[in-house]
Protein backbone atom coordinates (compact mmCIF):
# COMPACT_ATOMS: atom_id res chain seq x y z
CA UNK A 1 0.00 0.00 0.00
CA UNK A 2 1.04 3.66 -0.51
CA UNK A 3 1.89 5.43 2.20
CA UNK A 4 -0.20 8.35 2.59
CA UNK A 5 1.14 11.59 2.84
CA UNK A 6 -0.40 14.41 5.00
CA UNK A 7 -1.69 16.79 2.85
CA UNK A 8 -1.77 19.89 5.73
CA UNK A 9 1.34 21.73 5.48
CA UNK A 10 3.42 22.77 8.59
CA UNK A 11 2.64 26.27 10.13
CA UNK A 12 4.51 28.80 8.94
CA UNK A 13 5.15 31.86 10.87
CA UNK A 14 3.95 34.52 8.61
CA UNK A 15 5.21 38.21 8.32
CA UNK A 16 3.47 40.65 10.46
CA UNK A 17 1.77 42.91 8.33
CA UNK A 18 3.87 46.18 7.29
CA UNK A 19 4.07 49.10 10.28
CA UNK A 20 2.86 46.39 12.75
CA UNK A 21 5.51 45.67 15.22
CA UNK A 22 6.97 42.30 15.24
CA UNK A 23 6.65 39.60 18.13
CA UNK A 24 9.87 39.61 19.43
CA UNK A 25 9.68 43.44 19.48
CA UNK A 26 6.27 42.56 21.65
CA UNK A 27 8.14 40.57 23.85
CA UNK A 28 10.67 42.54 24.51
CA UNK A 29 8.63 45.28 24.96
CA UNK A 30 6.59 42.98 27.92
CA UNK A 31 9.95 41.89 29.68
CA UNK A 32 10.80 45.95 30.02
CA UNK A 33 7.35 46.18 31.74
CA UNK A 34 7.72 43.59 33.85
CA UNK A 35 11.29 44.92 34.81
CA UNK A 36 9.70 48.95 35.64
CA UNK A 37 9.20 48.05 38.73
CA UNK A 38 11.97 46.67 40.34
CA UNK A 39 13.63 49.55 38.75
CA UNK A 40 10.95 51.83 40.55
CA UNK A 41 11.63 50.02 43.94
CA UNK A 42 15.82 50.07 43.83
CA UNK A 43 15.26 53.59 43.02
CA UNK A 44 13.12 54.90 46.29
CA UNK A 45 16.22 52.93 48.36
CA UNK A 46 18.36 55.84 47.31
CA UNK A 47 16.36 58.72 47.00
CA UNK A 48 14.19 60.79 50.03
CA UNK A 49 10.62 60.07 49.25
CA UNK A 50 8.85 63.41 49.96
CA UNK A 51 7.80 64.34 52.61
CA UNK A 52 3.75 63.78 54.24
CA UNK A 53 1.60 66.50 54.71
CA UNK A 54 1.39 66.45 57.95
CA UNK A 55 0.58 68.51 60.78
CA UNK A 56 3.29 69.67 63.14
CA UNK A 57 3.11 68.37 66.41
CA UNK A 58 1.54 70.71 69.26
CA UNK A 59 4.83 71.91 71.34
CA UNK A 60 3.56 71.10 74.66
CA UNK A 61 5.37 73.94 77.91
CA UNK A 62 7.81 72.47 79.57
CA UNK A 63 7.95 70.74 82.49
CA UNK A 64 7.49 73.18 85.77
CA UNK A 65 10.77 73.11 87.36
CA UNK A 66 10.67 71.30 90.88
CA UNK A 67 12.25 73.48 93.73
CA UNK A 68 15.09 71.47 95.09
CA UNK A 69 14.14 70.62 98.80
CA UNK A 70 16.81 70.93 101.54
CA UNK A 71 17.04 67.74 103.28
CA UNK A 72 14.77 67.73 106.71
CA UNK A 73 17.32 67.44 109.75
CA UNK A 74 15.00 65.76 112.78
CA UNK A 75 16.55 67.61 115.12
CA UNK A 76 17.54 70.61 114.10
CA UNK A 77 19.69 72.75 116.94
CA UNK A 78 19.18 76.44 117.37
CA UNK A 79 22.23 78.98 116.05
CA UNK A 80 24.53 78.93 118.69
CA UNK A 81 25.49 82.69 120.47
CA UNK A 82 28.62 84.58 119.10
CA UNK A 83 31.79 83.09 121.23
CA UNK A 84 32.70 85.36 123.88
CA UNK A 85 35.53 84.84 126.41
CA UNK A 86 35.69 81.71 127.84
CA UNK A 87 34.46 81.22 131.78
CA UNK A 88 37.09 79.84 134.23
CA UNK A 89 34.89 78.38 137.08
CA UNK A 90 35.46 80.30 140.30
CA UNK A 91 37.47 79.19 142.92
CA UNK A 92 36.27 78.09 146.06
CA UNK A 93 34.89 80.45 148.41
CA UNK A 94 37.05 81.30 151.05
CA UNK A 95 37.03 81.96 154.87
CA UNK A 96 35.07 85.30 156.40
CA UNK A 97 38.00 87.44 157.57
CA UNK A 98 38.24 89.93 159.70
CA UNK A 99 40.87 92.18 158.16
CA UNK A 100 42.09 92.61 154.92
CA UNK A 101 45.15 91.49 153.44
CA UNK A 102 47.40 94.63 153.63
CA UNK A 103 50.90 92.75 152.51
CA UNK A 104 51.49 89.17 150.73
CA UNK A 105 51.70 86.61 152.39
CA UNK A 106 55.24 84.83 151.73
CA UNK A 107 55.96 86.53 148.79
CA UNK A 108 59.76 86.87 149.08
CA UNK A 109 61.74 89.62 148.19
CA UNK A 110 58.83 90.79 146.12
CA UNK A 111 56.36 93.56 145.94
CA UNK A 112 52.65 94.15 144.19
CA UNK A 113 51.22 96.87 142.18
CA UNK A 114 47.69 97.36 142.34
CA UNK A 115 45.67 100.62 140.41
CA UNK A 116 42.39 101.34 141.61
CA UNK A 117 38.96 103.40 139.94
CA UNK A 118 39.95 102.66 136.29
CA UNK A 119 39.38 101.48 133.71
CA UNK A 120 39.65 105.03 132.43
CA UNK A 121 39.94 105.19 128.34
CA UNK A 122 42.20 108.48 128.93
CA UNK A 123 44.96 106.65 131.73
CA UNK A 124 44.25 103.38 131.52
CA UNK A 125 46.22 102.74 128.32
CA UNK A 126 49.21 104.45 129.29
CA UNK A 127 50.02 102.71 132.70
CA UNK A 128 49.09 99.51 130.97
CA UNK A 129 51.85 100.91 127.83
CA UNK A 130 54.43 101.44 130.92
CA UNK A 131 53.86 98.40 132.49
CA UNK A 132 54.41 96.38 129.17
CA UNK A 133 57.63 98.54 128.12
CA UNK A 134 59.43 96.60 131.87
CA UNK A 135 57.56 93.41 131.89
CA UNK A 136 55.26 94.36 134.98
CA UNK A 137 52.21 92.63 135.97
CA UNK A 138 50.03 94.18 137.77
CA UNK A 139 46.06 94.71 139.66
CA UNK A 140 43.74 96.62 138.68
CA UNK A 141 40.56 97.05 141.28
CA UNK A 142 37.85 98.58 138.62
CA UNK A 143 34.44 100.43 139.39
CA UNK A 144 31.49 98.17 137.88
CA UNK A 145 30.35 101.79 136.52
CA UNK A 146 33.75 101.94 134.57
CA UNK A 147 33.44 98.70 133.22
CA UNK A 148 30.44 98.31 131.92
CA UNK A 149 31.49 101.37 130.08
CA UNK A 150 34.74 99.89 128.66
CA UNK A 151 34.07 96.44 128.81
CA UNK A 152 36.84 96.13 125.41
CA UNK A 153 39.26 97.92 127.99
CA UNK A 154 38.97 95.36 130.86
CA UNK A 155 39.93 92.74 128.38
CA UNK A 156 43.12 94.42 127.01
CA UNK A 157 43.94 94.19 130.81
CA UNK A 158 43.32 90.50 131.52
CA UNK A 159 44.98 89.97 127.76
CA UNK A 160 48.30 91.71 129.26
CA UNK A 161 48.19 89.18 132.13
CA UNK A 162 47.09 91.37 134.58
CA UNK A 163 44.58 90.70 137.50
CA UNK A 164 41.32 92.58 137.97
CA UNK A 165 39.60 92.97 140.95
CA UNK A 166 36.12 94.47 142.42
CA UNK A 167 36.32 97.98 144.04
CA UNK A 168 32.20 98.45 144.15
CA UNK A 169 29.67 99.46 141.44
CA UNK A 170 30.53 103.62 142.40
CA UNK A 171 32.65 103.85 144.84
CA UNK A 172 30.55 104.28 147.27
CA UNK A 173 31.25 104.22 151.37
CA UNK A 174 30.23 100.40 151.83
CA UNK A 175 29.85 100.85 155.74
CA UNK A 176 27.24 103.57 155.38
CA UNK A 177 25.35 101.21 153.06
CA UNK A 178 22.78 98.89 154.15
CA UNK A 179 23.21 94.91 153.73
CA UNK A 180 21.40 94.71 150.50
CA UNK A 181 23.05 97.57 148.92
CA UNK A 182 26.41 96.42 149.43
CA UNK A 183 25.12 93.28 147.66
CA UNK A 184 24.20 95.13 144.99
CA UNK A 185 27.81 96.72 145.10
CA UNK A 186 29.67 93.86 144.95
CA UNK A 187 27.12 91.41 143.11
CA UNK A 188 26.69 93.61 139.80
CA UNK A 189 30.63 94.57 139.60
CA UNK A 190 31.62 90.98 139.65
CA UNK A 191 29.07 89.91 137.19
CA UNK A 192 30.16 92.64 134.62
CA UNK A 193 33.85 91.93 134.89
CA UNK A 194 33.37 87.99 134.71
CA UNK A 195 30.89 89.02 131.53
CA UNK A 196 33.91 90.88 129.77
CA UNK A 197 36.94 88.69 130.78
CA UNK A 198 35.15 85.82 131.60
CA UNK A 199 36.78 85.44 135.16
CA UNK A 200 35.09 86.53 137.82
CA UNK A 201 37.60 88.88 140.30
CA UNK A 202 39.44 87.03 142.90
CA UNK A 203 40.02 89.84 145.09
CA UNK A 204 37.86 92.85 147.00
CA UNK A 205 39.03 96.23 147.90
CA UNK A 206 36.89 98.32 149.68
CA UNK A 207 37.04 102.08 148.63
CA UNK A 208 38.18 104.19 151.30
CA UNK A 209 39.84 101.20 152.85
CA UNK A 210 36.48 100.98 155.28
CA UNK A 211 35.45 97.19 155.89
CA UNK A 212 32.66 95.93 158.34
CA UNK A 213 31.51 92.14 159.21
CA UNK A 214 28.87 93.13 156.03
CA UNK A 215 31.20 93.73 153.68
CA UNK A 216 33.71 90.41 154.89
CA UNK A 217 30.61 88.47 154.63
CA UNK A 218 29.57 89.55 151.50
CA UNK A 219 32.61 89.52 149.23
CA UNK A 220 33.34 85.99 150.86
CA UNK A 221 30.51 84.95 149.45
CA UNK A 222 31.36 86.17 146.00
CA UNK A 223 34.68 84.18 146.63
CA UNK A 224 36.84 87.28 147.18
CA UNK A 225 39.67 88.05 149.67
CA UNK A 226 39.57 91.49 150.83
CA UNK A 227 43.32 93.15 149.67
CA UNK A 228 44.21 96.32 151.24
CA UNK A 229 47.59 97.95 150.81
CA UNK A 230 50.88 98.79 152.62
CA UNK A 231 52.39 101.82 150.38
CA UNK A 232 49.55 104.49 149.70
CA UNK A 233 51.22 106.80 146.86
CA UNK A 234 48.64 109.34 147.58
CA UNK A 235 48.97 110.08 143.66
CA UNK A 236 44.80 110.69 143.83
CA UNK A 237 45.67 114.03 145.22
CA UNK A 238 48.41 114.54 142.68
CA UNK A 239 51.59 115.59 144.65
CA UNK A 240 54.00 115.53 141.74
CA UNK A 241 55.56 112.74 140.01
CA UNK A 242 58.92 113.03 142.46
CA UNK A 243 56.58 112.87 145.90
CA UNK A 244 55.00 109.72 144.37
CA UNK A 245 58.17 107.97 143.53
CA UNK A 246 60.22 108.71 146.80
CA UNK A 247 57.04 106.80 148.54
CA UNK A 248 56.73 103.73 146.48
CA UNK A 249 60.72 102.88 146.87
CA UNK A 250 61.07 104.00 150.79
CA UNK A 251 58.27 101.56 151.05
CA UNK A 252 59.36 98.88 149.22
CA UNK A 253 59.66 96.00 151.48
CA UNK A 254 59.05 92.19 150.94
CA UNK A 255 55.04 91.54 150.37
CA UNK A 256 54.23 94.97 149.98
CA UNK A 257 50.82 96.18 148.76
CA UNK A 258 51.41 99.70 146.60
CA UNK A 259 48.19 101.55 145.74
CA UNK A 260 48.18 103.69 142.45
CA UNK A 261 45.47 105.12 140.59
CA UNK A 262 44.56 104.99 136.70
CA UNK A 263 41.21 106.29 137.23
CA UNK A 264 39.26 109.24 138.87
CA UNK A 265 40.90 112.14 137.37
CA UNK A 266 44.09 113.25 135.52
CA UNK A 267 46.87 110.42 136.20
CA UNK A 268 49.40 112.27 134.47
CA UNK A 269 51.76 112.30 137.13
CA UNK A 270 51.49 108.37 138.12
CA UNK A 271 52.50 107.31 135.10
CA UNK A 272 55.12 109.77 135.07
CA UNK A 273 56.07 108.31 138.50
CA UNK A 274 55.48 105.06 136.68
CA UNK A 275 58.77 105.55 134.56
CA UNK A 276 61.01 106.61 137.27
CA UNK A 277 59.81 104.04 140.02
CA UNK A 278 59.53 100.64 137.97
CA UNK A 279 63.72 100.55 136.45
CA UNK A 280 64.62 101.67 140.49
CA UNK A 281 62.91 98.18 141.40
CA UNK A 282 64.01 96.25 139.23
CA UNK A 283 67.73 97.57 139.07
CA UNK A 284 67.41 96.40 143.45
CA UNK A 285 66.01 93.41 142.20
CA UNK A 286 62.80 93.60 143.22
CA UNK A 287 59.90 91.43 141.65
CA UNK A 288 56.61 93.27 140.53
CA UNK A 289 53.76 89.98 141.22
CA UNK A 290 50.21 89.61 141.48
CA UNK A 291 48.59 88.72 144.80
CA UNK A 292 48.32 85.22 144.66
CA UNK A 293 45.39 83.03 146.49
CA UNK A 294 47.34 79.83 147.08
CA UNK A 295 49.18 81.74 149.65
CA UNK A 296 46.60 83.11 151.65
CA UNK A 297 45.25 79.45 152.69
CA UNK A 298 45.76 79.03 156.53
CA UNK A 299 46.88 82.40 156.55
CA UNK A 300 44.90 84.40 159.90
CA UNK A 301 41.68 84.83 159.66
C-alpha cells in the first residue's frame, strides 16, 4: 500500500503585516514592563521620598521646674550665740575674815602693784603701755560703773596678764550702806567683769579702805579676799611725780601692797612716777607679782 502523505502543510510563521511591530519586538517590549518596577523600587532605596503632609506636632510647655528641697534634719539645733571669752569656774569660796590682806603673804623679796577706779579710756592705756615697756604685771581694782562702760578695755587688761579685781559698782562708802546695797555693790561689779573677761575677780578692795563684818561676809561669798595695801602713793591728790616715787621705793619692802590710781581724774603724774619708780625696782632686784590666792590658805583669819 502507498503510504499516505499528510496533505496539511506545517505552520509557517507569517510576516506581520507592514508598520505592525513584530513579536519579538512585543516581547521585549513585555519583559521591560515587567522589569519597571523593580527599577521603581531600587530607586526609592536611594532617593528621600517626599515628605507627608502632615501637621506639626503641638509643642507642649515644659515641664514646671521642681524646687530642690533641703534635706529635713529631725533635730535641728538652734544657732549657737557669738563666742565670747571663755568662763574659768570660780574658785572656792574662802574663809570670812576679819581684816584685809594689807601685805602678801610669803611673797619673798617681792612687791605688788595694784591701780584702783579705772578702767579710764584716757589713763588706763598708758600705765598699761608702761607696764608692758618693763615686763610688769600688775592689779587693777575697777568700778562696775567703769566697766560696763569699757568692757573692750577690761579685756586688754586680763589679755596683758594682769589681774582685775572688784572695788564696788561707784565707789561708794560700803559701811554707810545697808546689807542689801552692798550686795548690789559687789554682786553687779563681779558679774560685769566675769561678763567681759570671763573670770570673775578674785580679790575685794573696799574704797576708802572701810570694811565691816557686812562687807567680809559679803565679798566671801562672792569668793573674794579682801586686799588692802601697805604703800599708799597718795597720787589721787596729785603731789607731783617726784613725791609719788620717793614713797613707792622707801616703802618697798618684801610683800608689799602699793596703791596707784589709773582712774578718777588726771593720772598724768602716776605714770610719770610710773617711769622713774619701775627701772629703780628692778635695778634692786625687786619682783613686781600679782597677789596670789594659794598663799593666803591658813593664813589668819
Amino acid at each position: 500500500m502507498h503510504a499516505v502523505r499528510s496533505t496539511v502543510a506545517p505552520r509557517r510563521e507569517t510576516d506581520p503585516a507592514p508598520g505592525a511591530p513584530s513579536r519579538r519586538a512585543l516581547l521585549r517590549t513585555a519583559g521591560l514592563l515587567a522589569l519597571t518596577p523593580v527599577a521603581a523600587c531600587a530607586g526609592a532605596t536611594g532617593a528621600r521620598p517626599p515628605a507627608a503632609a502632615t501637621t506639626p506636632p503641638r509643642r507642649l510647655p515644659p515641664p514646671r521646674a521642681q524646687r530642690a528641697r533641703a534635706p529635713e534634719e529631725p533635730d535641728a539645733k538652734p544657732p549657737e550665740p557669738a563666742p565670747g571669752p571663755r568662763t574659768t569656774p570660780p574658785a572656792p569660796p574662802p574663809p570670812v575674815r576679819t581684816r584685809p590682806f594689807a601685805r602678801l603673804p610669803r611673797a619673798g623679796h617681792a612687791l605688788a602693784l595694784t591701780f584702783d577706779d579705772g578702767p579710764d579710756p584716757r589713763w588706763t592705756p598708758e600705765v598699761l603701755a608702761v607696764l608692758a615697756a618693763h615686763d610688769v604685771r600688775a592689779t587693777f581694782f575697777v568700778c562696775g560703773r567703769q566697766a560696763a562702760k569699757h568692757p573692750a578695755l577690761l579685756r586688754r587688761i586680763t589679755e596683758a596678764g594682769h589681774l582685775v579685781g572688784n572695788h564696788t559698782w561707784d565707789h561708794r562708802r560700803l559701811t554707810g550702806l545697808g546689807r542689801a546695797a552692798v550686795e548690789e555693790q559687789i554682786a553687779r561689779t563681779s558679774e560685769t567683769v566675769r561678763r567681759a573677761t570671763g573670770r570673775a575677780p578674785a580679790w575685794f578692795r573696799a574704797p576708802y579702805g572701810e570694811w565691816d563684818r557686812t562687807v567680809y561676809t559679803l565679798g566671801a561669798r562672792h569668793g573674794m579676799e579682801p586686799l588692802a595695801w601697805s604703800v599708799d602713793t597718795e597720787d589721787w591728790s596729785r603731789p607731783g611725780a617726784a613725791a609719788i616715787t620717793r614713797r613707792v621705793l622707801a616703802g618697798a619692802r618684801p610683800g608689799a601692797v602699793v596703791l596707784c590710781h589709773d582712774g578718777g581724774g588726771d593720772r598724768a603724774q602716776t605714770v610719770t612716777a610710773l617711769r622713774r619708780f619701775l627701772p629703780r625696782l628692778r635695778a634692786d632686784g625687786w619682783d613686781l607679782v600679782r597677789p596670789d590666792r594659794r598663799l593666803t590658805r591658813g593664813a589668819a583669819r
